[in-house]
Protein backbone atom coordinates (compact mmCIF):
# COMPACT_ATOMS: atom_id res chain seq x y z
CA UNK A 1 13.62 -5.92 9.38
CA UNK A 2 17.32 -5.10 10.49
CA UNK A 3 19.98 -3.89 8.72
CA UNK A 4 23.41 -3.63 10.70
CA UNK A 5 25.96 -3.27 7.54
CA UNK A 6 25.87 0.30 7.71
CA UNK A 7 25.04 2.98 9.58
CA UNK A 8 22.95 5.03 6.81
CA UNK A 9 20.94 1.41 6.26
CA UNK A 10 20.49 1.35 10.10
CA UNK A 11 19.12 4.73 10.71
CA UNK A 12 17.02 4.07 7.02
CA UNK A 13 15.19 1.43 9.17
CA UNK A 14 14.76 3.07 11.53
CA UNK A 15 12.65 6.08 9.92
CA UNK A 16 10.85 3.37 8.28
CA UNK A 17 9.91 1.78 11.33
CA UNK A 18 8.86 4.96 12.88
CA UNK A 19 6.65 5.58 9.81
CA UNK A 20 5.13 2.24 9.86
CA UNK A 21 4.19 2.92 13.49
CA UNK A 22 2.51 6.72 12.85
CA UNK A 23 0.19 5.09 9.86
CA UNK A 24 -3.13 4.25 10.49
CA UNK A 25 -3.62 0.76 11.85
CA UNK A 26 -5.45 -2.08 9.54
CA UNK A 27 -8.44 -1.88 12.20
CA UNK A 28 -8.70 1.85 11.79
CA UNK A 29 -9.01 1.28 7.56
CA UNK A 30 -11.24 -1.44 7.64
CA UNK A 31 -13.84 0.94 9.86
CA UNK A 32 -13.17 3.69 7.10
CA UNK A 33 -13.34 1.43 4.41
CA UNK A 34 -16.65 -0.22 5.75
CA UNK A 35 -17.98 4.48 6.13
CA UNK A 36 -16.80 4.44 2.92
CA UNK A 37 -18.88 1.73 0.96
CA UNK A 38 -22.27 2.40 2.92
CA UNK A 39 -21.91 5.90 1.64
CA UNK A 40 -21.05 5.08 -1.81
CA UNK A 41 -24.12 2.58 -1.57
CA UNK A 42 -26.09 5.01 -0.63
CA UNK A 43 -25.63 7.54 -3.16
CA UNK A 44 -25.97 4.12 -5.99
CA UNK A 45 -29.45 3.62 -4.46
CA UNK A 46 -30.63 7.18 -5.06
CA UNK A 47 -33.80 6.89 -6.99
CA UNK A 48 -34.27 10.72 -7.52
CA UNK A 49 -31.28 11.85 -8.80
CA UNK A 50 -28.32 9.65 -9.37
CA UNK A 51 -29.84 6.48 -10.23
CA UNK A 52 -29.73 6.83 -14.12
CA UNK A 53 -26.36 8.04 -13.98
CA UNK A 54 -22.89 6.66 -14.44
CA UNK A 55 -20.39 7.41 -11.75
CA UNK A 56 -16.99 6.30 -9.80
CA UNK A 57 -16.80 6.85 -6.05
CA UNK A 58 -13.00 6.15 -4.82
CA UNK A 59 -10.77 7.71 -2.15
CA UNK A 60 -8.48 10.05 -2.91
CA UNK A 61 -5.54 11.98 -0.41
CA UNK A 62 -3.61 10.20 1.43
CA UNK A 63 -5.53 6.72 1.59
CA UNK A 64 -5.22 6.91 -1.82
CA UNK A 65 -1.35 7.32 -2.06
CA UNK A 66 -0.33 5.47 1.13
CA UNK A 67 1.04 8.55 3.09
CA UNK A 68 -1.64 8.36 6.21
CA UNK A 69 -0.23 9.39 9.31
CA UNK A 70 -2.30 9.32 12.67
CA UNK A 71 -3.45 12.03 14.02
CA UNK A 72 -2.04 14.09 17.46
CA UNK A 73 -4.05 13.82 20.37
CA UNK A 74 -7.72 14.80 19.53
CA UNK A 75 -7.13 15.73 15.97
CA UNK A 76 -9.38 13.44 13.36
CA UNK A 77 -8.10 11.40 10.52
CA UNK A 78 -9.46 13.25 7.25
CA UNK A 79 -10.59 10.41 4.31
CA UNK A 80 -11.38 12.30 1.18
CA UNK A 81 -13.16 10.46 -1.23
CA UNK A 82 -14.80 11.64 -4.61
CA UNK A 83 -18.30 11.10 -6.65
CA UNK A 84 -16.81 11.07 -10.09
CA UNK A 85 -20.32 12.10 -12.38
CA UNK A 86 -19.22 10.66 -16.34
CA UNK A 87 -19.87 13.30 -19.04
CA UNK A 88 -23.10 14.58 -19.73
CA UNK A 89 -23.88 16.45 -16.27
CA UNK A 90 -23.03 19.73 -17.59
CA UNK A 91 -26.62 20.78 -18.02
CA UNK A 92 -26.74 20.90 -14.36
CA UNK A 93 -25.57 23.75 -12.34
CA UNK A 94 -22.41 23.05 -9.76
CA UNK A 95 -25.11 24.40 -6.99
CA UNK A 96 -27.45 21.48 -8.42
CA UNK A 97 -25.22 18.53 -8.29
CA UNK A 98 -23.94 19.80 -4.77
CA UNK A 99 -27.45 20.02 -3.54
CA UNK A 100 -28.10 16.62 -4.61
CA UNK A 101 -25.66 15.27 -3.12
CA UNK A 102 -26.73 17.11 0.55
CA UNK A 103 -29.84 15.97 -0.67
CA UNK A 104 -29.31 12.66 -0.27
CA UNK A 105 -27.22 12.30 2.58
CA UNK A 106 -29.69 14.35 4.81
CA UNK A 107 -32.65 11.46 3.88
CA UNK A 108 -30.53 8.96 5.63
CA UNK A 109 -31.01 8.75 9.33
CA UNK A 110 -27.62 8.50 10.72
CA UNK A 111 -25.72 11.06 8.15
CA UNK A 112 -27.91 13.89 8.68
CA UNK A 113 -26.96 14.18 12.21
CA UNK A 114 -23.11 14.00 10.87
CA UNK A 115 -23.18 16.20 7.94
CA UNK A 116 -21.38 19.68 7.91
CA UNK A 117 -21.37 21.44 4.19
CA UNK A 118 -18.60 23.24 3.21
CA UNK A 119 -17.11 24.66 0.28
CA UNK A 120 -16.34 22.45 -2.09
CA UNK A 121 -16.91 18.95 -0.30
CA UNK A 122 -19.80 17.69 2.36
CA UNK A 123 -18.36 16.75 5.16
CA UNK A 124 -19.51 13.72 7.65
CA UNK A 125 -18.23 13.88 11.39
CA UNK A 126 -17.49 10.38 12.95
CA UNK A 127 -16.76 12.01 16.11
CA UNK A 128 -13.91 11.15 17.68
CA UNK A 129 -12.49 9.29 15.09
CA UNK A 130 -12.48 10.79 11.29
CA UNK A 131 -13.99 12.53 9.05
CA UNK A 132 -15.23 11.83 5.24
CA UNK A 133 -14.50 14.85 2.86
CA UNK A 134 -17.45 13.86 0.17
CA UNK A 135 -15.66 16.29 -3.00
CA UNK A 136 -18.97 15.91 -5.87
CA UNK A 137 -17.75 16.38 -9.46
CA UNK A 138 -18.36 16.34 -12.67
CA UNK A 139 -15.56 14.66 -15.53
CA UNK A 140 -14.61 17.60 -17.90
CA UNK A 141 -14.36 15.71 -21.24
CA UNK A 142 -14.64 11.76 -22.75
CA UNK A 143 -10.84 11.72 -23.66
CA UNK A 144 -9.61 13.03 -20.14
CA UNK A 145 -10.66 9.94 -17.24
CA UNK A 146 -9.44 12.16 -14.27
CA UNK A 147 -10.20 15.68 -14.17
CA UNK A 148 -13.02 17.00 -13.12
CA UNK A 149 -15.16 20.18 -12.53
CA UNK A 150 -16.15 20.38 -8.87
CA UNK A 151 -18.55 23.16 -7.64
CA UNK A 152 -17.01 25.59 -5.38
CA UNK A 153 -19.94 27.11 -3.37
CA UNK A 154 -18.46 30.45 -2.48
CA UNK A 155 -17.71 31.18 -5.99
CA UNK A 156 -21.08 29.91 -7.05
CA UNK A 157 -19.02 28.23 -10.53
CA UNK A 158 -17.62 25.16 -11.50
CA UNK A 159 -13.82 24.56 -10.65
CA UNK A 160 -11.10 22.34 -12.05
CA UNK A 161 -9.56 19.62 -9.85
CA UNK A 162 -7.95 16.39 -10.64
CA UNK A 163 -7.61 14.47 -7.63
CA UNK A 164 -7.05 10.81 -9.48
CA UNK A 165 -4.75 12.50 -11.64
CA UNK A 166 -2.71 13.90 -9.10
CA UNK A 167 -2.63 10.53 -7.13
CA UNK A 168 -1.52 8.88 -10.49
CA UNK A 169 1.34 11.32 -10.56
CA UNK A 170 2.54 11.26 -6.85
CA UNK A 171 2.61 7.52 -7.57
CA UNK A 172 4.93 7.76 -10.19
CA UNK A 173 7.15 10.09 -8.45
CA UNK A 174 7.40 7.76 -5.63
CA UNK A 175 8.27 4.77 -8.21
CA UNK A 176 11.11 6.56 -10.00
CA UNK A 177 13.04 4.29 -7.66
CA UNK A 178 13.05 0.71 -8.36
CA UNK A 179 14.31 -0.75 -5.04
CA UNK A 180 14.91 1.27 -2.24
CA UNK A 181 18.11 0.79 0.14
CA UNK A 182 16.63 -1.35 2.53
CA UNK A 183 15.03 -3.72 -0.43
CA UNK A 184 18.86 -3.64 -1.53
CA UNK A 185 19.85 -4.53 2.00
CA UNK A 186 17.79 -7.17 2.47
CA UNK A 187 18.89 -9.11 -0.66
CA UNK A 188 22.54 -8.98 -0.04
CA UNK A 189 22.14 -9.90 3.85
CA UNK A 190 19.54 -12.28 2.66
CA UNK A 191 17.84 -11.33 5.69
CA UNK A 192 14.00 -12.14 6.20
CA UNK A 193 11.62 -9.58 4.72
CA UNK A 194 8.62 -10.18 7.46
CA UNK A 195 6.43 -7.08 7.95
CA UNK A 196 8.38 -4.89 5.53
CA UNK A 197 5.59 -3.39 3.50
CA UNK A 198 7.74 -1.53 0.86
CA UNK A 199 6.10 1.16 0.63
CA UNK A 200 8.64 3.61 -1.29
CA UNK A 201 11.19 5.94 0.53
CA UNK A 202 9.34 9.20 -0.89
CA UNK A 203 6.07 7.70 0.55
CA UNK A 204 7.63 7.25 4.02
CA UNK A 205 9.08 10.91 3.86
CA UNK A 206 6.07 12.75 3.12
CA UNK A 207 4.60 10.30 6.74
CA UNK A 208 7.68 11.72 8.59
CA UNK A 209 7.49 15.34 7.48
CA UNK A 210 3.61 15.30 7.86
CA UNK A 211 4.27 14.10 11.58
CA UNK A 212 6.61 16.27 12.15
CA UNK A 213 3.96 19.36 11.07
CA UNK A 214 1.62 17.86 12.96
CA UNK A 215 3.37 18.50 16.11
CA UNK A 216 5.30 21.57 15.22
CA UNK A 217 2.37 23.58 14.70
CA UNK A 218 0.85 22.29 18.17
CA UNK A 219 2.98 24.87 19.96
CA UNK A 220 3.49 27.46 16.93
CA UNK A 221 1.61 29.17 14.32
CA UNK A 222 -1.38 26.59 15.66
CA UNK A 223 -4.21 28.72 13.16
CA UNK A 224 -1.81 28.73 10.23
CA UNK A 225 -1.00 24.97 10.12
CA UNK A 226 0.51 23.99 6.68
CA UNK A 227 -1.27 21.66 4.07
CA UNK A 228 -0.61 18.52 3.53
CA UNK A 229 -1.13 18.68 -0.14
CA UNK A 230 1.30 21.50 -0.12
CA UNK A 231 3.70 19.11 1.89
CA UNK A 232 2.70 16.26 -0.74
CA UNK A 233 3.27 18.10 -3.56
CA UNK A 234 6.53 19.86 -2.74
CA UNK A 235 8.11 16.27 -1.69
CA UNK A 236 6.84 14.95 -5.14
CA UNK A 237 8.39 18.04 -7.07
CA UNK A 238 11.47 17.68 -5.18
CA UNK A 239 11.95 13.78 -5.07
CA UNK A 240 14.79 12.90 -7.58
CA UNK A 241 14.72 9.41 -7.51
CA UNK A 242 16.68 9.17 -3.70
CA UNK A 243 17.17 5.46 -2.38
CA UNK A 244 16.93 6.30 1.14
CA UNK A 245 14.42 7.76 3.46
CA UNK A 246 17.03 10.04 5.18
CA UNK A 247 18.49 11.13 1.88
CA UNK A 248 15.17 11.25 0.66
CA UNK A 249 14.00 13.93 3.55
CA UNK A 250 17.27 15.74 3.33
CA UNK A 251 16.73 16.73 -0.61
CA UNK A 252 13.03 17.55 0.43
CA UNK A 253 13.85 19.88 3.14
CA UNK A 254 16.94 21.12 1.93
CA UNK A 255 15.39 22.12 -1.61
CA UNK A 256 12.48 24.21 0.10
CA UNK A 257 15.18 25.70 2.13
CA UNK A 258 17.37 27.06 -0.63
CA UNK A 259 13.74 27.96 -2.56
CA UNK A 260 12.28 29.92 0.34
CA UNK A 261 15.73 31.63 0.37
CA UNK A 262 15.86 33.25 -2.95
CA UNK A 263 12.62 33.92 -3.80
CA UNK A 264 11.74 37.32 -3.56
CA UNK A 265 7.71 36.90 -2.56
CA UNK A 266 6.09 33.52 -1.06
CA UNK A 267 6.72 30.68 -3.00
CA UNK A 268 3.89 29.14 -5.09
CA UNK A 269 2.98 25.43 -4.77
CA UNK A 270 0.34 24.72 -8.01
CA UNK A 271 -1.33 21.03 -8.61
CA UNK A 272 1.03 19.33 -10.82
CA UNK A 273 -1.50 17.89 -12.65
CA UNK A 274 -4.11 21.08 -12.86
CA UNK A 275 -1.71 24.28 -12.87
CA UNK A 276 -5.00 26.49 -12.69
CA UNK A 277 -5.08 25.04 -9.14
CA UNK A 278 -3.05 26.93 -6.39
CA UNK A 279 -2.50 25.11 -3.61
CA UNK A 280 -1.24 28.08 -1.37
CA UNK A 281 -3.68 30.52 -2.46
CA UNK A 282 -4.64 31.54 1.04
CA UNK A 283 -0.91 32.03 2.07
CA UNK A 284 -1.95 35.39 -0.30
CA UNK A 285 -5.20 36.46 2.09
CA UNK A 286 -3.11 35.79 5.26
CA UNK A 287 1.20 35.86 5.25
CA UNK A 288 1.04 34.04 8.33
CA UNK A 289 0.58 30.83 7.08
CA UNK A 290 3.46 31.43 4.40
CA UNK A 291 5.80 32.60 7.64
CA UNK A 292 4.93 28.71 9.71
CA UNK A 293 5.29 27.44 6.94
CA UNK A 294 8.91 28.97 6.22
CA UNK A 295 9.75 28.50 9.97
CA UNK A 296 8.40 25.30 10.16
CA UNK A 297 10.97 23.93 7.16
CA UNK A 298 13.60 25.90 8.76
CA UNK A 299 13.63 24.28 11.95
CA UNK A 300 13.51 20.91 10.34
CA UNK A 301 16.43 21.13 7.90
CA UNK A 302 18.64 22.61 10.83
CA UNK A 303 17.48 19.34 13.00
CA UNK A 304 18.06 16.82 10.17
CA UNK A 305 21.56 18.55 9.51
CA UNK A 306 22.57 17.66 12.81
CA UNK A 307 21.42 14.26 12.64
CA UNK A 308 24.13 13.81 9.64
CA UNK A 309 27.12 14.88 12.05
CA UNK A 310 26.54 10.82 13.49
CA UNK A 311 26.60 11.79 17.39
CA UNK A 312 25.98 8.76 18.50
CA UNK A 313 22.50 7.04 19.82
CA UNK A 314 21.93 9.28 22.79
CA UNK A 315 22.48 12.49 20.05
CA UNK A 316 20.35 10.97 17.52
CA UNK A 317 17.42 9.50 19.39
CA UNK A 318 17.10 12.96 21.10
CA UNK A 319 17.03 14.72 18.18
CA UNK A 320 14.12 12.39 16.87
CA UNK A 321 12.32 11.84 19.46
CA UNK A 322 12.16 16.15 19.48
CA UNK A 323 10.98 15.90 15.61
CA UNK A 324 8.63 13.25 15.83
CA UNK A 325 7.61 12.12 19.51
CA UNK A 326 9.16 10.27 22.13
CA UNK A 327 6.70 7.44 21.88
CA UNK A 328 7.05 6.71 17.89
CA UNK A 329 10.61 6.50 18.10
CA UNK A 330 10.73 4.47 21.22
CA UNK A 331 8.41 1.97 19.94
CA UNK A 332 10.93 1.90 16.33
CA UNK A 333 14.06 1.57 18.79
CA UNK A 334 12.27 -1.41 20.56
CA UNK A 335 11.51 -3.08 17.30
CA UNK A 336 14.84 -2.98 16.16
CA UNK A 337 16.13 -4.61 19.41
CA UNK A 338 13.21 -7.10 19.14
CA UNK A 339 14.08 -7.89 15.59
CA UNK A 340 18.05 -8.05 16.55
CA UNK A 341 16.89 -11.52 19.03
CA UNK A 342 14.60 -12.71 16.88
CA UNK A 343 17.78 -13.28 14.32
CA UNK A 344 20.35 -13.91 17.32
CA UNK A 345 17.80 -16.86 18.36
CA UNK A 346 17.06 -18.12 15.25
CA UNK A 347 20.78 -18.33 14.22
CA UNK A 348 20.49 -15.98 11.09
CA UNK A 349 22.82 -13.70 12.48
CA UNK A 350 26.48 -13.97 12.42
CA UNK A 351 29.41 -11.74 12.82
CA UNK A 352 31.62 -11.39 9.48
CA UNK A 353 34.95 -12.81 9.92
CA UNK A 354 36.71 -9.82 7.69
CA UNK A 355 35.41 -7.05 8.88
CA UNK A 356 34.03 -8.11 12.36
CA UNK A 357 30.45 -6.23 12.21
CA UNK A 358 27.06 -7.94 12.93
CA UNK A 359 25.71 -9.33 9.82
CA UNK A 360 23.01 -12.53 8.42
CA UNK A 361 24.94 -15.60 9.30
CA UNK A 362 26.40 -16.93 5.94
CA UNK A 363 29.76 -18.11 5.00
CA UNK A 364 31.67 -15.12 5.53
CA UNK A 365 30.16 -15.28 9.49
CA UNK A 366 30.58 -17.32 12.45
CA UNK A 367 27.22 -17.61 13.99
CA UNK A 368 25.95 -15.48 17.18
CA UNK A 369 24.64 -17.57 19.89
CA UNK A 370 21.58 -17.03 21.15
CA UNK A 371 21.50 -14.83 24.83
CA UNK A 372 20.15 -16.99 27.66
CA UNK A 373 19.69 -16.02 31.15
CA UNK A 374 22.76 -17.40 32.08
CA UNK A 375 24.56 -15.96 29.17
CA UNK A 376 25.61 -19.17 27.90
């Protein structure tokens, strides 16, 4: 897609094309989803334990939301996915349905070379490529679908989480907007919509800003990375129905800026859909990962600020390529000049007579001619 109207629609496509190229690739989900099933098909087939029960195993995170982002260097992709137990589990202990579920993944062959327990989830390396957070749990109550009581091993007690619920919610965060500025753009240029995904601008913020963290904390504060479900959940709270991606980031940052600022201790981010769930709770144990954090945002807001002064290419592809990699925004540059041919040589892109800017070839344009090697 290009959009050459304006330059807030320009640098809009931009960002989106830079998140579209950070997300994981459709070869990269297909091998997860494929994990994904065998495990959930292996648990089904249980004949010990969870055979006569009724469950739901589904994703959850980022897969579930659309917010994946690739991971730096040697870092792994994390898939979360949950074993949703229906009512009538609570006669078992949290350390029972958590040992089942070890249980069963160390009788198959290949997982019980992969398997790491940990607190709350089991964990199943694919080295080199991802890992599956397994997150067991147990449905609270008939009338509520979503949460759940999940056994946290250290505490040796059930838990609430809502991981569905919270999905449901970021989803309708992100869909407070109808049709985002470059949907808008595209109508009125009547421009073709190929490979536009439309995924929503709050979806594509929470890519950039989770990028952005990524490499960030490679050179600071590298133990005391910040969430991204404290990212997530911030950008949902925050979101107020923007059209744009830049605007969109700039309320994001610019609210945890002026938050951080007056508040007298470390903010607070709770689940949204679970408020007994605090998602910085360990910013409490160690203040470290509250100061990143706080640096972290700082650092962005004063980079985006200066993207909004409209230097000029050289200003603003330096400035992004220093947020989010030289490589991601080079490739996004590169598909906007690839795009800007494609419409030149196809005669869909004209010049408008009235105001003299590049625009879709209509009524109001003369058409551009296509470049040839001789410039003819």
């Amino acid at each position: 897609m290009l959009l050459i109207e304006e330059k807030r629609t320009q640098i809009d496509d931009l960002l989106d094309k830079m998140a579209e190229n950070l997300q994981l690739d459709a070869t990269r989900q297909q091998r997860m989803k494929q994990h994904y099933e065998a495990v959930k098909d292996w648990i089904e087939a249980d004949p010990v334990f969870f055979g006569p029960y009724k469950y739901d195993v589904y994703p959850h995170g980022s897969v579930r939301i659309l917010t994946t982002v690739k991971p730096v260097e040697r870092e792994e992709f994390d898939l979360d996915i949950a074993i949703h137990l229906k009512p009538g589990m609570g006669s078992h202990s949290p350390a029972r349905i958590y040992a089942e579920v070890k249980r069963r993944l160390e009788a198959h062959e290949t997982y019980k070379g992969m398997l790491e327990p940990k607190n709350r989830c089991l964990r199943l390396n694919y080295s080199g490529d991802f890992h599956m957070d397994i997150l067991p749990g147990v449905q609270e109550s008939e009338w509520d679908e979503n949460k759940l009581k999940v056994p946290d091993h250290d505490l040796g007690r059930w838990v609430s989480s809502n991981p569905r619920g919270y999905a449901d919610w970021f989803l309708a965060k992100a869909n407070l907007v109808k049709m985002s500025l470059l949907e808008k753009a595209l109508r009125a240029e009547n421009l073709p919509a190929d490979n536009f995904d439309q995924k929503k601008p709050l979806q594509r913020a929470v890519q950039l800003i989770k990028r952005y963290r990524d490499l960030y904390f490679q050179e600071r504060f590298s133990d005391h990375k910040t969430s991204s479900i404290v990212l997530t959940t911030l950008a949902g709270m925050y979101y107020t129905g923007e059209e744009s991606i830049f605007d969109t980031v700039d309320n994001i940052v610019s609210t945890i800026g002026r938050e951080t600022a007056v508040a007298e201790k470390r903010i607070k981010v709770f689940n949204p859909v679970n408020p007994q769930e605090d998602f910085t709770d360990k910013w409490e144990d160690d203040p470290r990962y509250y100061i990143g954090f706080k640096a972290f945002c700082k650092h962005l807001q004063s980079e985006w600020q200066e993207l909004k002064k409209h230097h000029g290419i050289p200003d603003e592809s330096r400035i992004l390529k220093g947020l989010f990699g030289e490589s991601v925004v080079t490739k996004a540059y590169q598909s906007q000049a690839s795009h800007l041919e494609e419409l030149r040589g196809g005669g869909k892109l004209g010049i408008n007579r009235t105001t003299g800017i590049l625009s879709a070839a209509g009524s109001m344009a003369s058409t551009v001619k296509p470049n040839t090697f001789f410039g003819a």
